[in-house]
C-alpha atoms as a PDB file:
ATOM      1  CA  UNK A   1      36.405   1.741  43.588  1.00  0.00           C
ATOM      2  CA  UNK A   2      35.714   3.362  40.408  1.00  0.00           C
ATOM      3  CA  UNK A   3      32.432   2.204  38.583  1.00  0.00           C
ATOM      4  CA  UNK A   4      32.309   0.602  35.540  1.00  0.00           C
ATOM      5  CA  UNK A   5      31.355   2.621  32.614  1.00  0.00           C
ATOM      6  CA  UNK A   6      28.579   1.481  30.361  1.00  0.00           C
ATOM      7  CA  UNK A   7      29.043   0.748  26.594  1.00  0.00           C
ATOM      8  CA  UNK A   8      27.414   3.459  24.450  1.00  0.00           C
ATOM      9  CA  UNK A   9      25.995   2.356  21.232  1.00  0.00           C
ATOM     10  CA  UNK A  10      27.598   3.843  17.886  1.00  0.00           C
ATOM     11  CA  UNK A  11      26.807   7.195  17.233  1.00  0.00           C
ATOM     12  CA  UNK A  12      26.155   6.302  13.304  1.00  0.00           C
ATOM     13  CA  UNK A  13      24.342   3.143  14.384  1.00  0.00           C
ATOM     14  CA  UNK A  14      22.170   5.248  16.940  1.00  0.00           C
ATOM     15  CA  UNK A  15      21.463   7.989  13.915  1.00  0.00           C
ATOM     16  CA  UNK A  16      21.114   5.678  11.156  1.00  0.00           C
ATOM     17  CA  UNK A  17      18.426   3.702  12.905  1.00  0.00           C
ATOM     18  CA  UNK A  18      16.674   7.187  13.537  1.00  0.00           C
ATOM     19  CA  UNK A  19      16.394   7.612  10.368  1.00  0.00           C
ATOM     20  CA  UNK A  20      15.328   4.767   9.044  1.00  0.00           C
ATOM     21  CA  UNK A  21      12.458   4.340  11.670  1.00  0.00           C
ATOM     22  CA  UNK A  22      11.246   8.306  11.034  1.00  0.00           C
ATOM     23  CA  UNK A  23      11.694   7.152   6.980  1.00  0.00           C
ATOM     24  CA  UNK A  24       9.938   4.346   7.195  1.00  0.00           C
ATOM     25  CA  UNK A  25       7.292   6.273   9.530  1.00  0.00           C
ATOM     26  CA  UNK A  26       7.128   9.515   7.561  1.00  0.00           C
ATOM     27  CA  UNK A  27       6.124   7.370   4.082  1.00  0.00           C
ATOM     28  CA  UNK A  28       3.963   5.517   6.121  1.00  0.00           C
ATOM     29  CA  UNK A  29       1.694   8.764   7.081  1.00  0.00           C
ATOM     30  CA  UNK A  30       2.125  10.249   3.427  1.00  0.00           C
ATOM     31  CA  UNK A  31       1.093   6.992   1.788  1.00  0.00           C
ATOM     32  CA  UNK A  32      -2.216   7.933   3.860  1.00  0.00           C
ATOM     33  CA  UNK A  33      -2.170  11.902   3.089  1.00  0.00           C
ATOM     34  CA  UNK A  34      -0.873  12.062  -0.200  1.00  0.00           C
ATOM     35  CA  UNK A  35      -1.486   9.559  -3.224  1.00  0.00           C
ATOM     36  CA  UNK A  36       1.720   9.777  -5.241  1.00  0.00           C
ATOM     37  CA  UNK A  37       3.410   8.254  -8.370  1.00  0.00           C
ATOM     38  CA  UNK A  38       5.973   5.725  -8.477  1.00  0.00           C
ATOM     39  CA  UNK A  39       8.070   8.649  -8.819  1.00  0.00           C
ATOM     40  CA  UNK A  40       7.297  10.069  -5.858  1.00  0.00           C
ATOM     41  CA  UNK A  41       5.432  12.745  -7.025  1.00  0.00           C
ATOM     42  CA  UNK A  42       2.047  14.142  -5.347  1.00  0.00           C
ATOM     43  CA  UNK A  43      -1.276  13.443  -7.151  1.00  0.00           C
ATOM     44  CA  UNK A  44      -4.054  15.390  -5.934  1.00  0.00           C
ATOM     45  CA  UNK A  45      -7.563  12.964  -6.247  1.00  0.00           C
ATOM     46  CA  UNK A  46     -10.504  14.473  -7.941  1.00  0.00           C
ATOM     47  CA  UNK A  47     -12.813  15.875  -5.064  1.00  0.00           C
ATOM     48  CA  UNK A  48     -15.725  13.622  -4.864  1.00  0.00           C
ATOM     49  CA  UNK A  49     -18.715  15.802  -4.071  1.00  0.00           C
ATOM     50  CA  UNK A  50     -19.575  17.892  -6.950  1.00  0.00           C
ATOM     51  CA  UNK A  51     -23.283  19.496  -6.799  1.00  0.00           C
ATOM     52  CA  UNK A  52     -24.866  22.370  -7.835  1.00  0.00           C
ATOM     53  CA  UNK A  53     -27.177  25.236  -6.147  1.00  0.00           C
ATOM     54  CA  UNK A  54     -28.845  27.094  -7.883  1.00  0.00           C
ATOM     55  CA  UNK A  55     -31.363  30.327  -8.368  1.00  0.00           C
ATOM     56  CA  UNK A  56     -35.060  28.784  -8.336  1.00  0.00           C
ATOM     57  CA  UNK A  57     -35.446  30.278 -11.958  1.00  0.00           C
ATOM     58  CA  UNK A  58     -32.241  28.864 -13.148  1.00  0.00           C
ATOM     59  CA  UNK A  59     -31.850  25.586 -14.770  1.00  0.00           C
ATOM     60  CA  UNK A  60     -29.094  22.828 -14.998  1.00  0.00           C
ATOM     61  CA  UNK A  61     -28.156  22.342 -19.349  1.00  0.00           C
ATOM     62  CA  UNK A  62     -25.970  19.491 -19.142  1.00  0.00           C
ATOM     63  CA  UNK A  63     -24.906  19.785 -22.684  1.00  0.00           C
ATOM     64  CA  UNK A  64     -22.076  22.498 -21.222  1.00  0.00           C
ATOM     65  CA  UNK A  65     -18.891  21.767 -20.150  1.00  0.00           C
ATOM     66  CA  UNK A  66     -18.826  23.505 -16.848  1.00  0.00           C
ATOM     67  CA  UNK A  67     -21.875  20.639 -15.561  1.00  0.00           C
ATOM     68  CA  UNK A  68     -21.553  17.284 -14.238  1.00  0.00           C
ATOM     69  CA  UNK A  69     -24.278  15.019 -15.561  1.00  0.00           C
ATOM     70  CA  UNK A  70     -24.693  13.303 -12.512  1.00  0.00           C
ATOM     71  CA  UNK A  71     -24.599  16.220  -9.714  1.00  0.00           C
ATOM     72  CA  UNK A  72     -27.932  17.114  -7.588  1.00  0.00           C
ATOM     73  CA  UNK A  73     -29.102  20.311  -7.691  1.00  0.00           C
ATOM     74  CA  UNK A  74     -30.209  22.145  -4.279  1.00  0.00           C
ATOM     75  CA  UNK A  75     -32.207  25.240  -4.280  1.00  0.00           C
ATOM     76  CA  UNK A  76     -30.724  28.613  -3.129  1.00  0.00           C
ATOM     77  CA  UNK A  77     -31.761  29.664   0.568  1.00  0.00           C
ATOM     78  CA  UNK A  78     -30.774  31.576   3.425  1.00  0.00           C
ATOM     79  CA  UNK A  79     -29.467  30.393   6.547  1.00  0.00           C
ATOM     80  CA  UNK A  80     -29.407  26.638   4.766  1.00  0.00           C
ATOM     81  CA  UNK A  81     -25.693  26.346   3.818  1.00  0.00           C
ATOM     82  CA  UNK A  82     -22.701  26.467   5.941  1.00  0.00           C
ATOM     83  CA  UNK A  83     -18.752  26.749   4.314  1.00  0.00           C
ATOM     84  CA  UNK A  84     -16.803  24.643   6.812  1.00  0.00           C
ATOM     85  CA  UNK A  85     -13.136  25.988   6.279  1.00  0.00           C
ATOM     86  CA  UNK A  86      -9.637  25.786   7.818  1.00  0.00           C
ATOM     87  CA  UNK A  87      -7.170  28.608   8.081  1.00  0.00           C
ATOM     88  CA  UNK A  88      -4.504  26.850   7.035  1.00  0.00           C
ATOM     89  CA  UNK A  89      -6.271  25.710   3.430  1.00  0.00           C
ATOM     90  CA  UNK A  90      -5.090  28.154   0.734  1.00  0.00           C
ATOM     91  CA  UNK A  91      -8.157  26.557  -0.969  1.00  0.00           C
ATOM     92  CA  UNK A  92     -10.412  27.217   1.544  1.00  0.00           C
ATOM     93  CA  UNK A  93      -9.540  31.170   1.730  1.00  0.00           C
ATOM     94  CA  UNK A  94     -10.406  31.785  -1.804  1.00  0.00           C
ATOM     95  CA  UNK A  95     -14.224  30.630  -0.194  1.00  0.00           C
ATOM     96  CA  UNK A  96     -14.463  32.730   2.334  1.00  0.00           C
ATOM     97  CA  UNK A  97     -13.001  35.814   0.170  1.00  0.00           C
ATOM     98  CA  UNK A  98     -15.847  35.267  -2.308  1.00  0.00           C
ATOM     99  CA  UNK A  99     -18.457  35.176   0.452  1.00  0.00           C
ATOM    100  CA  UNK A 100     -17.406  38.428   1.721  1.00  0.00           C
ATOM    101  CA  UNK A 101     -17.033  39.802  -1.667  1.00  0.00           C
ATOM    102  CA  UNK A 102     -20.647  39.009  -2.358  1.00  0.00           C
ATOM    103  CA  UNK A 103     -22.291  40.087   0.763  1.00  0.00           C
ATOM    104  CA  UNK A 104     -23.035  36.602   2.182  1.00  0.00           C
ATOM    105  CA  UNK A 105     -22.328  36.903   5.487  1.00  0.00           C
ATOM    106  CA  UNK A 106     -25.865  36.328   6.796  1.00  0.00           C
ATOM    107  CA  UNK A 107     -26.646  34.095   4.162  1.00  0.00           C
ATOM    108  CA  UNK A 108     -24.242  31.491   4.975  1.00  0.00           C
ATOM    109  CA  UNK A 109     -22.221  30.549   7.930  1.00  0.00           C
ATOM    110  CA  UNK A 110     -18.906  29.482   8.535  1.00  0.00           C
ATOM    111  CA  UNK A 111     -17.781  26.915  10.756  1.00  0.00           C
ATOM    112  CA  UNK A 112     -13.531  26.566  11.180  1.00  0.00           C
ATOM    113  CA  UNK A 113     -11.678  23.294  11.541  1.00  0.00           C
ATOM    114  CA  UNK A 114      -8.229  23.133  13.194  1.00  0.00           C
ATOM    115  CA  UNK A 115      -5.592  20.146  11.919  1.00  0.00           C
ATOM    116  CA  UNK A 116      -5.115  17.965  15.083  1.00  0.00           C
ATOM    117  CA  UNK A 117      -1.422  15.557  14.568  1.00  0.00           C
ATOM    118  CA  UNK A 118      -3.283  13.020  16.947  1.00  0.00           C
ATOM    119  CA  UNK A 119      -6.594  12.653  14.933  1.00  0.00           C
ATOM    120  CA  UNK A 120      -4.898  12.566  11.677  1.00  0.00           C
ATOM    121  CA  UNK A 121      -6.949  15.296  10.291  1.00  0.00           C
ATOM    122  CA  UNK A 122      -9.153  18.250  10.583  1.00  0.00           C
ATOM    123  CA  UNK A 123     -11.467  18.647  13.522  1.00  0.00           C
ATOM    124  CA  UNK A 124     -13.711  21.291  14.898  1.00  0.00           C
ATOM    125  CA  UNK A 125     -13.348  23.499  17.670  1.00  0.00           C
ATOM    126  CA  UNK A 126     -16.721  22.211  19.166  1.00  0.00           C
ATOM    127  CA  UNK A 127     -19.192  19.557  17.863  1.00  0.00           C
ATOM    128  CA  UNK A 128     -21.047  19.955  14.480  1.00  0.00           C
ATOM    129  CA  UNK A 129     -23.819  18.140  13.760  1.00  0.00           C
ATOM    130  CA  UNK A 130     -22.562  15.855  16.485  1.00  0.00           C
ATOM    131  CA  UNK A 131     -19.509  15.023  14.610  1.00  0.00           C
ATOM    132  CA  UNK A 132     -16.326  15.875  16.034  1.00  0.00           C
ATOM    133  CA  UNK A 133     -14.197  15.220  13.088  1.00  0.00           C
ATOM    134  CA  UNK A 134     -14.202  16.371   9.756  1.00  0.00           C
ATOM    135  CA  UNK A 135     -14.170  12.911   8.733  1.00  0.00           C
ATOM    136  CA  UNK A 136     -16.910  12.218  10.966  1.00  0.00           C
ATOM    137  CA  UNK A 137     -19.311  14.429   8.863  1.00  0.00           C
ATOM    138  CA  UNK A 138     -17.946  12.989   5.566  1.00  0.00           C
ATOM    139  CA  UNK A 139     -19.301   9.883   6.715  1.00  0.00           C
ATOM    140  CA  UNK A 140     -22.165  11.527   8.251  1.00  0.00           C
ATOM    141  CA  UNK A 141     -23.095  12.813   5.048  1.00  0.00           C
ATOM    142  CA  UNK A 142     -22.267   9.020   3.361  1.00  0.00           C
ATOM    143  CA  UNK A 143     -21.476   6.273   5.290  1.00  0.00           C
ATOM    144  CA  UNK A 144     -19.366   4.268   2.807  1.00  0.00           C
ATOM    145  CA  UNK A 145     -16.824   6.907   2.408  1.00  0.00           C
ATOM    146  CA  UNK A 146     -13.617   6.370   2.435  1.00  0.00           C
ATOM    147  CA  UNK A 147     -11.796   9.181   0.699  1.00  0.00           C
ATOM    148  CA  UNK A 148      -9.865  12.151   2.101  1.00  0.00           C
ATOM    149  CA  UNK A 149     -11.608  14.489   3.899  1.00  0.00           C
ATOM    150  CA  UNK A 150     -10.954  17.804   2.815  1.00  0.00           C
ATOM    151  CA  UNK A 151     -11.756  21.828   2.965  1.00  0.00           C
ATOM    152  CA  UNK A 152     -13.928  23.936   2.071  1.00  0.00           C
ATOM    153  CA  UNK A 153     -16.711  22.082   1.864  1.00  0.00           C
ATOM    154  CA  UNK A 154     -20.689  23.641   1.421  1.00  0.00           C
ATOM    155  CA  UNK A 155     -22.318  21.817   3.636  1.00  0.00           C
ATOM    156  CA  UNK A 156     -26.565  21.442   3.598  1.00  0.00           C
ATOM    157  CA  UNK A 157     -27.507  22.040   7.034  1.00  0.00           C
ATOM    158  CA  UNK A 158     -31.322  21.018   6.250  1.00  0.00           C
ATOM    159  CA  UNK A 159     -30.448  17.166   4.384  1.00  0.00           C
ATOM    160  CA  UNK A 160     -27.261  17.049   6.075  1.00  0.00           C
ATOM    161  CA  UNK A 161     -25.229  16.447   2.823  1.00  0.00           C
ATOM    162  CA  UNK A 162     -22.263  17.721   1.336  1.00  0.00           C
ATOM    163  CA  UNK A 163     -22.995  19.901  -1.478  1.00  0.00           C
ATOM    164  CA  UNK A 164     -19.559  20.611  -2.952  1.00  0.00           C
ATOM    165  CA  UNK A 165     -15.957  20.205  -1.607  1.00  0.00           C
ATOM    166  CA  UNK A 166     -14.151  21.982  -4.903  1.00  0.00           C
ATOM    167  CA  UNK A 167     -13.099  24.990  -4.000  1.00  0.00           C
ATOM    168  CA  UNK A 168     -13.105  26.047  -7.463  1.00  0.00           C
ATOM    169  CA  UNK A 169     -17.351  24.822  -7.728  1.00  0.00           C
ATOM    170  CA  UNK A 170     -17.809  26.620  -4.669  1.00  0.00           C
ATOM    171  CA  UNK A 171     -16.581  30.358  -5.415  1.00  0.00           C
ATOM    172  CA  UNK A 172     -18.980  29.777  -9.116  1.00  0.00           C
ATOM    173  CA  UNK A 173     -21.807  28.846  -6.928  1.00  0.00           C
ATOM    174  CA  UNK A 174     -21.554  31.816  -4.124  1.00  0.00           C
ATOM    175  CA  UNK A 175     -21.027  34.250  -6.944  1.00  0.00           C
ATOM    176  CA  UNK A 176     -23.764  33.157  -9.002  1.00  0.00           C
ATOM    177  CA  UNK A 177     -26.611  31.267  -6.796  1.00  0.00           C
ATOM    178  CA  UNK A 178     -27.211  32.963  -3.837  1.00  0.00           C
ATOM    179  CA  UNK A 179     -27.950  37.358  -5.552  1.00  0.00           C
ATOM    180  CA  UNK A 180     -30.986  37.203  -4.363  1.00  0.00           C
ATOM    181  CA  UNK A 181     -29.852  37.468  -0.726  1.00  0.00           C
ATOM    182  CA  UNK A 182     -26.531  39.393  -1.475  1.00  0.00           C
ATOM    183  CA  UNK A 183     -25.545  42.502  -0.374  1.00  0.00           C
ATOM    184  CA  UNK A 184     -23.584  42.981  -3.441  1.00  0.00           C
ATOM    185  CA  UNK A 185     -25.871  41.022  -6.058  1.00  0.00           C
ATOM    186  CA  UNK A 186     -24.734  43.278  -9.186  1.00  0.00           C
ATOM    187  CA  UNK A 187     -20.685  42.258  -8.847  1.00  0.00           C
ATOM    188  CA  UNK A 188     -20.140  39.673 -10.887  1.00  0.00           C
ATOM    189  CA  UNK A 189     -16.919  37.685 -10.155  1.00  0.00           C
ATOM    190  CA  UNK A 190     -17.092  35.489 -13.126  1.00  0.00           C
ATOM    191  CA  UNK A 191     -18.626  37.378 -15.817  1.00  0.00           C
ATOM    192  CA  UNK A 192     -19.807  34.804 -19.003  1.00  0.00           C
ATOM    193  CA  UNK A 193     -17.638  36.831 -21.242  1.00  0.00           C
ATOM    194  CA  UNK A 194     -14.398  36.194 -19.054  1.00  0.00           C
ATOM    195  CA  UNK A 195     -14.854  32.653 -18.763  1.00  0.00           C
ATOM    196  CA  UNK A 196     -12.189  31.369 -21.143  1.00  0.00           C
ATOM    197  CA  UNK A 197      -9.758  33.961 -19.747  1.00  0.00           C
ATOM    198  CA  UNK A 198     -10.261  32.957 -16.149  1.00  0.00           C
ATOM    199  CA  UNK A 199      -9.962  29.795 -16.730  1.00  0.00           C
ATOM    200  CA  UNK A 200      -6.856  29.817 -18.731  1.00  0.00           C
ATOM    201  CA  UNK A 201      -5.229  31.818 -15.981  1.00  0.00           C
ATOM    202  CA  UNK A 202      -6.953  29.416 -13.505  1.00  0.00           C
ATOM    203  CA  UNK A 203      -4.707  26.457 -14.863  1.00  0.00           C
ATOM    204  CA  UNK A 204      -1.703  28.217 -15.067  1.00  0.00           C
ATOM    205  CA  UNK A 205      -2.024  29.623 -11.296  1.00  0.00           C
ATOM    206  CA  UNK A 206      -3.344  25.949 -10.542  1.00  0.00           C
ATOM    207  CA  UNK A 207      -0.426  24.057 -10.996  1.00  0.00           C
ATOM    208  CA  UNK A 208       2.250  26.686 -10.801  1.00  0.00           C
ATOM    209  CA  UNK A 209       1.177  27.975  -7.386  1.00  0.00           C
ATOM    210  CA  UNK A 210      -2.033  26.816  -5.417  1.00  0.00           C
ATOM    211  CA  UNK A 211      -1.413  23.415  -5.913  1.00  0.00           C
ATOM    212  CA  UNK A 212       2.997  23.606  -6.249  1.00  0.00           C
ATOM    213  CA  UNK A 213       2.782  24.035  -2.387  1.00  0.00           C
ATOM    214  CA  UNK A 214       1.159  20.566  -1.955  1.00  0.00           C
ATOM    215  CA  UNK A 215       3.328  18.578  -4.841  1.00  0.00           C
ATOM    216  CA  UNK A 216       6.630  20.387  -3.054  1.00  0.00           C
ATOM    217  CA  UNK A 217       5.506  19.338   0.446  1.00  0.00           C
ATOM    218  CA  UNK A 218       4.040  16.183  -0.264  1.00  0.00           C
ATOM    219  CA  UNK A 219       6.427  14.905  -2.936  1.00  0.00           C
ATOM    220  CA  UNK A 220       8.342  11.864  -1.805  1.00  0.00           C
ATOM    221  CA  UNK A 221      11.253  12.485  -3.676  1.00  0.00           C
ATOM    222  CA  UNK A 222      13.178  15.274  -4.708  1.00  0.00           C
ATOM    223  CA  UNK A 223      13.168  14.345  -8.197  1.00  0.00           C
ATOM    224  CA  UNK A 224       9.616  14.627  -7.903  1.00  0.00           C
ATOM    225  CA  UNK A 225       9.929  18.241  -6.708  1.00  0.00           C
ATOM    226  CA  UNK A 226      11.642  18.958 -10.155  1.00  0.00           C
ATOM    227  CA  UNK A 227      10.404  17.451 -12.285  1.00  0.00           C
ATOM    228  CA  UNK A 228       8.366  19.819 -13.913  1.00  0.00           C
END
């Protein structure tokens, strides 16, 4: 006796319920990753921790543009800081690049993060500061935070706060803060009378390329893609 076959669900009822569930799912996780317009588009937040070190003799003159009011100031030392990095952060190169530039190898450490799909974000190969997230040691560093939790960041091993986690604040502060312990003190990566130049190309390289990789993989729409 021959058995009796099954019915099969539709093919297009099978695929279109796919993809509305991995849709549906997919926004869901970006909503979380990546703040975006109503048009889809991918807004990068302002990075939250924005404090200066700096050369005992120096001082902070907050009438200059390049200064936030409001930021602490921690002394230069060696062996305090760490850079806390990923491989996969474009951003986070451009650190690490500028420390070896400068000679700051055994001045300050480095301590890698790996992006882990099950945690949701970065976290490190073995247990810093007894945190085993990067998020961990955001809100190690302030409780209350509830931000994203991003790399590079210049970590104070001594306090246990988070100096800086913009990229661009960090490469200023290893190439100007830390000569006294440099093996290459005299190269100046940002020289004063450069500083409009830099910065114009800066901008330009900002949005074109460093930060076009984020708005084309993050952007929930392809008119957001576009767009500009």
């Amino acid at each position: 006796m021959a058995k009796q076959k099954g019915k099969a669900l539709p093919s297009k009822l099978i695929i279109r319920s796919g993809r509305w569930v991995w849709t549906t799912m997919w926004h869901l996780m970006m909503s979380q990753m990546a703040p975006r317009s109503k048009a889809g588009e991918y807004l990068r937040p302002e990075s939250q921790f924005r404090n200066l070190v700096l050369q005992s003799e120096k001082s902070v003159d907050p009438s200059t543009d390049s200064v936030n009011s409001s930021a602490e100031v921690y002394p230069a030392a060696a062996g305090r800081y760490r850079l806390i990095v990923g491989w996969g952060c474009p951003w986070a190169h451009r650190t690490l690049v500028t420390r070896a530039l400068k000679g700051l190898e055994d001045t300050i450490s480095v301590t890698f993060v790996t992006p882990s799909p099950e945690a949701g974000g970065w976290i490190f190969e073995q247990p810093e500061e007894g945190c085993q997230s990067l998020r961990d040691l955001y809100q190690l560093a302030q409780p209350d935070y509830t931000g994203r939790c991003t790399v590079p960041v210049l970590w104070d091993t001594q306090q246990q706060q988070i100096v800086n986690n913009e990229s661009a604040e960090i490469i200023v502060i290893l190439n100007e803060a830390f000569n006294q312990f440099a093996k290459q003190p005299d190269l100046d990566l940002y020289p004063e009378d450069k500083h409009e130049e830099i910065n114009s190309w800066n901008e330009k390289i900002y949005h074109a390329v460093n930060n076009g990789v984020y708005r084309c993989g993050f952007a929930q729409s392809h008119f957001a893609v576009f767009r500009r």
